[in-house]
Protein backbone atom coordinates (compact mmCIF):
# COMPACT_ATOMS: atom_id res chain seq x y z
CA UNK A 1 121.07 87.02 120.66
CA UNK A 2 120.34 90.39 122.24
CA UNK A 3 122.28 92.34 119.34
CA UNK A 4 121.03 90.05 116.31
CA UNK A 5 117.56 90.48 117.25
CA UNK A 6 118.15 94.78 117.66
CA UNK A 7 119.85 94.28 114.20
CA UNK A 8 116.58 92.89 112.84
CA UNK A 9 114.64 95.42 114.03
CA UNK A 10 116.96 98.04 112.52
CA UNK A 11 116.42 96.59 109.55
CA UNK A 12 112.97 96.30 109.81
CA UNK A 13 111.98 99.89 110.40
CA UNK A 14 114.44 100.61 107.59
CA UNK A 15 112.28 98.83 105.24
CA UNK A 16 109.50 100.53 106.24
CA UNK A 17 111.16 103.72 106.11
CA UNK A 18 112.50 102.87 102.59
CA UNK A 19 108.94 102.12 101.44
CA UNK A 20 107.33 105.08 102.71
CA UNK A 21 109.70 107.34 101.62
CA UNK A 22 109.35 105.65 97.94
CA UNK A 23 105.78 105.57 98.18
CA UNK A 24 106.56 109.81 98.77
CA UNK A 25 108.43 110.46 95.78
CA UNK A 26 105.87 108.52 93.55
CA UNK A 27 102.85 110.27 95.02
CA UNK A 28 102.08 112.93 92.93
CA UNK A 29 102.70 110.82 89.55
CA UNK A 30 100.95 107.50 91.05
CA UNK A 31 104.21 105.73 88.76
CA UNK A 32 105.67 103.05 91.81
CA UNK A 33 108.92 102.25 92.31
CA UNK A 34 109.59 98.34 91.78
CA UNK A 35 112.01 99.29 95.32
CA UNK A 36 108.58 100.05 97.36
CA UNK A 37 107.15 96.12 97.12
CA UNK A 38 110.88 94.88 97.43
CA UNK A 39 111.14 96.93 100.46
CA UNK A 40 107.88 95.77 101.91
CA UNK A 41 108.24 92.45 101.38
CA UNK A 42 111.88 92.99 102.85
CA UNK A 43 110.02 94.29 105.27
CA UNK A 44 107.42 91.03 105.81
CA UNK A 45 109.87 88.38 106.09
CA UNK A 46 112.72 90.42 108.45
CA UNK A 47 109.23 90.87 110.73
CA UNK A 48 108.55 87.11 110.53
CA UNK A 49 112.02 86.25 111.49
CA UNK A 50 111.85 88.46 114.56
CA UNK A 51 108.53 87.07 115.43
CA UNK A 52 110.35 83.98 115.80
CA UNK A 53 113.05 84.57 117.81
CA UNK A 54 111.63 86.86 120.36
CA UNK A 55 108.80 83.68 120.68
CA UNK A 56 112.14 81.52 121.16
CA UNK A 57 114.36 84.00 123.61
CA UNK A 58 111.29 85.08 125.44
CA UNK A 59 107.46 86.34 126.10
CA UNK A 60 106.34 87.76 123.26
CA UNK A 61 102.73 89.16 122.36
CA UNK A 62 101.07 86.98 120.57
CA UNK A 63 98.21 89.15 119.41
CA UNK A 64 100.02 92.12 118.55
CA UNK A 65 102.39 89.98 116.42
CA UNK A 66 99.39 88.29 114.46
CA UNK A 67 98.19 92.11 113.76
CA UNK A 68 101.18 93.40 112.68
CA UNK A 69 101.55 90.20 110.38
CA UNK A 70 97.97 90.90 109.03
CA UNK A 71 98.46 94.39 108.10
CA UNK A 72 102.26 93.49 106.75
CA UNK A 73 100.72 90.91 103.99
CA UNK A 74 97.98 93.57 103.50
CA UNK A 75 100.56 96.34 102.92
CA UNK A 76 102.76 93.51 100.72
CA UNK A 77 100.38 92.40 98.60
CA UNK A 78 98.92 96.36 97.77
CA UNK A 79 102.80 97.26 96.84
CA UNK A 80 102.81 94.61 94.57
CA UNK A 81 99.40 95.08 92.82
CA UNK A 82 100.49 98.61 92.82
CA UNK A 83 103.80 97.40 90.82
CA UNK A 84 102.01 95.41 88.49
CA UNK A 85 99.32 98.13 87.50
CA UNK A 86 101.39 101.08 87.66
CA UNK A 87 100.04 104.27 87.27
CA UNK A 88 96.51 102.73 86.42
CA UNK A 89 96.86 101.85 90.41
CA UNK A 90 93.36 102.12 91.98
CA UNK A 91 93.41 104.88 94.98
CA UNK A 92 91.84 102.07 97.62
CA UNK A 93 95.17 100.29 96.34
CA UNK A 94 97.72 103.57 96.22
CA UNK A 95 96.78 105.24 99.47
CA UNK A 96 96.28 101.88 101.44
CA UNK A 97 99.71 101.39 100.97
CA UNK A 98 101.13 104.34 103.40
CA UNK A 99 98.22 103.91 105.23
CA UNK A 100 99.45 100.04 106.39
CA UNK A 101 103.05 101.13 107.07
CA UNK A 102 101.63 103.78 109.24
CA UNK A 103 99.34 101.43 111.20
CA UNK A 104 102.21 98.72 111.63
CA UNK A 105 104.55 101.07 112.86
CA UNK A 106 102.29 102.81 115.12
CA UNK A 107 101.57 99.27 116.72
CA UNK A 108 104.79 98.16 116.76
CA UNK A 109 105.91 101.44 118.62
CA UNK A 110 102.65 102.21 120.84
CA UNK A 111 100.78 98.19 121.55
């Protein structure tokens, strides 16, 4: 259980990793990749999965979990309005999007 659940969280950070860095090559045209909400929402569900099986194996935090699951749907559902407007993207929209892979990461590595 050990390895599966550091497999998850491999894979989790990769997400995030995948949608910064494609939130960083579309910056200076404000044009998103389709790949930054898929990677997201990738993101989303791998984190929901681990929230449940480190509640099952063993003590988990409770309060930083419902955070980081807060600012993951916020961060999902900006990637996808972002998709759907495009370049017409509003900047409350565009830059909240690196902002709430920043903030999840930082809790997830320092809370």
């Amino acid at each position: 259980m050990s390895f599966l659940i550091s497999l998850l969280v491999v894979l989790h950070l990769l997400c995030w990793a995948v949608a910064l860095g494609t939130w960083v090559a579309a910056a200076r045209t404000r044009v998103p990749n389709p790949g930054m909400a898929h990677a997201v929402a990738g993101a989303l569900v791998i984190g929901i999965v681990l929230a449940v099986l480190v509640s099952i194996v063993g003590d988990a935090n409770h309060m930083k979990l419902g955070i980081k699951l807060l600012v993951a749907v916020v961060a999902t559902v900006f990637a996808y309005i972002a998709k759907k407007k495009g370049p017409e993207t509003s900047s409350l929209v565009w830059f909240g999007i690196p902002t709430t892979i920043v903030v999840n990461v930082i809790i997830a590595v320092f809370v």
